[in-house]
Protein backbone atom coordinates (compact mmCIF):
# COMPACT_ATOMS: atom_id res chain seq x y z
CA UNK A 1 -6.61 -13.84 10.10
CA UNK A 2 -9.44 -14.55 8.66
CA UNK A 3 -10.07 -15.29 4.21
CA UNK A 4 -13.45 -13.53 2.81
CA UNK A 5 -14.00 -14.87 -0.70
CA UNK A 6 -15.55 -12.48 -3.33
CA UNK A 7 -16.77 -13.49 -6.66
CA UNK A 8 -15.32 -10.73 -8.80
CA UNK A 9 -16.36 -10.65 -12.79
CA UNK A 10 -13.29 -11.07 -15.03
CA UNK A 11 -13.84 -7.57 -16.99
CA UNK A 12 -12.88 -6.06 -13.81
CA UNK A 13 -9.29 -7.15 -13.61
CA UNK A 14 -9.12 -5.90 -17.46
CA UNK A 15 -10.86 -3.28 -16.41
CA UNK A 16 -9.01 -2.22 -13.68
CA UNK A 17 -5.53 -3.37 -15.60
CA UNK A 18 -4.64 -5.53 -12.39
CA UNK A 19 -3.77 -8.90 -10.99
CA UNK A 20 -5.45 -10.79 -8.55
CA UNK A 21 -3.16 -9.37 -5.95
CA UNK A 22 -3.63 -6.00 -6.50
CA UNK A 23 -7.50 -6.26 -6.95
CA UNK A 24 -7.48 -7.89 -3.40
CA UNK A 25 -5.12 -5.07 -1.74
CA UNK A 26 -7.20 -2.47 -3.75
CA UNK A 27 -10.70 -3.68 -2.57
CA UNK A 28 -9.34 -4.24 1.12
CA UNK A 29 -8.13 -0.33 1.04
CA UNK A 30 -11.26 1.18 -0.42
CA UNK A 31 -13.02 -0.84 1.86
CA UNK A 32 -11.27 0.80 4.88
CA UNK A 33 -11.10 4.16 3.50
CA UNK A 34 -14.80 3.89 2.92
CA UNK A 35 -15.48 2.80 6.81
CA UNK A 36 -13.04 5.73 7.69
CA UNK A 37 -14.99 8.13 5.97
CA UNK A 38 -18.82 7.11 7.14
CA UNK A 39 -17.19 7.03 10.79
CA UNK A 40 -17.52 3.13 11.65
CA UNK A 41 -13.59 2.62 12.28
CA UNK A 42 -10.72 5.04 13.67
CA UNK A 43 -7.23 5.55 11.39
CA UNK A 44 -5.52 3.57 13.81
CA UNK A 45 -8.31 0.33 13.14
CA UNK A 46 -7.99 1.24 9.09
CA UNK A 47 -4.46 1.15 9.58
CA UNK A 48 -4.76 -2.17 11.02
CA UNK A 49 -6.84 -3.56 8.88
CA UNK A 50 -5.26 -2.29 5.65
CA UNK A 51 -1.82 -3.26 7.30
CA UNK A 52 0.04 -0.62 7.13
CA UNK A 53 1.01 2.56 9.28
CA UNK A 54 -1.31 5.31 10.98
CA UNK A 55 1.08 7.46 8.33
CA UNK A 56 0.33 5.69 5.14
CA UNK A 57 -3.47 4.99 6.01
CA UNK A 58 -3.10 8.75 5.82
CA UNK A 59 -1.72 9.01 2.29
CA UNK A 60 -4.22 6.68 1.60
CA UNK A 61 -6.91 8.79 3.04
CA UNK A 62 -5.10 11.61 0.64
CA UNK A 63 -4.73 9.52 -2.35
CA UNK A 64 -9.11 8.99 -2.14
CA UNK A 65 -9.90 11.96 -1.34
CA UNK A 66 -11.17 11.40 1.87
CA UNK A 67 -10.49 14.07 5.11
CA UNK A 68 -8.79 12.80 7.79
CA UNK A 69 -10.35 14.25 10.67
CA UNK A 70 -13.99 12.69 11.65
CA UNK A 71 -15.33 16.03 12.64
CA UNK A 72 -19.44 16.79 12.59
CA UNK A 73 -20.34 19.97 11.75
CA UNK A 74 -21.92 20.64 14.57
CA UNK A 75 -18.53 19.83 16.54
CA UNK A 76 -17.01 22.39 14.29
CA UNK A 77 -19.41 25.16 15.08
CA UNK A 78 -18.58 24.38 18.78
CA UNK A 79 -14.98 24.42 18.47
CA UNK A 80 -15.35 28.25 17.30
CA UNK A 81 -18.49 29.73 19.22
């Protein structure tokens, strides 16, 4: 494993109402989620990478807002015509 250090402003753990712990877990899973969503990692890779299960990446997916399935439009229209 690898450490990235990130200079974070102080207001933000105030803001935020969290430890350095929980900033670190928080920025590592809307990194992922945020990957996930623009297409440039699977849910099994954010899963990995968030360390935790394919399920709970999935409530995490939920808990963002984000869809699960990586679908273009175009792939959609072709599913049905």
């Amino acid at each position: 494993m690898k450490t990235l250090e990130v200079d974070v402003p102080v207001i933000a753990f105030s803001t935020m109402r969290m430890d350095l712990k929980e900033m670190a877990n928080e920025m590592r899973n809307a990194a992922v989620v945020k990957w996930y969503e623009l297409g440039r990692i699977s849910q099994g890779r954010g899963a990995e990478i968030a360390g935790i299960s394919r399920s709970k990446f999935l409530d995490l997916l939920s808990k963002y807002g984000v869809c699960p399935f990586q679908y273009t439009e175009q792939e959609i229209e072709n599913e049905f015509y």
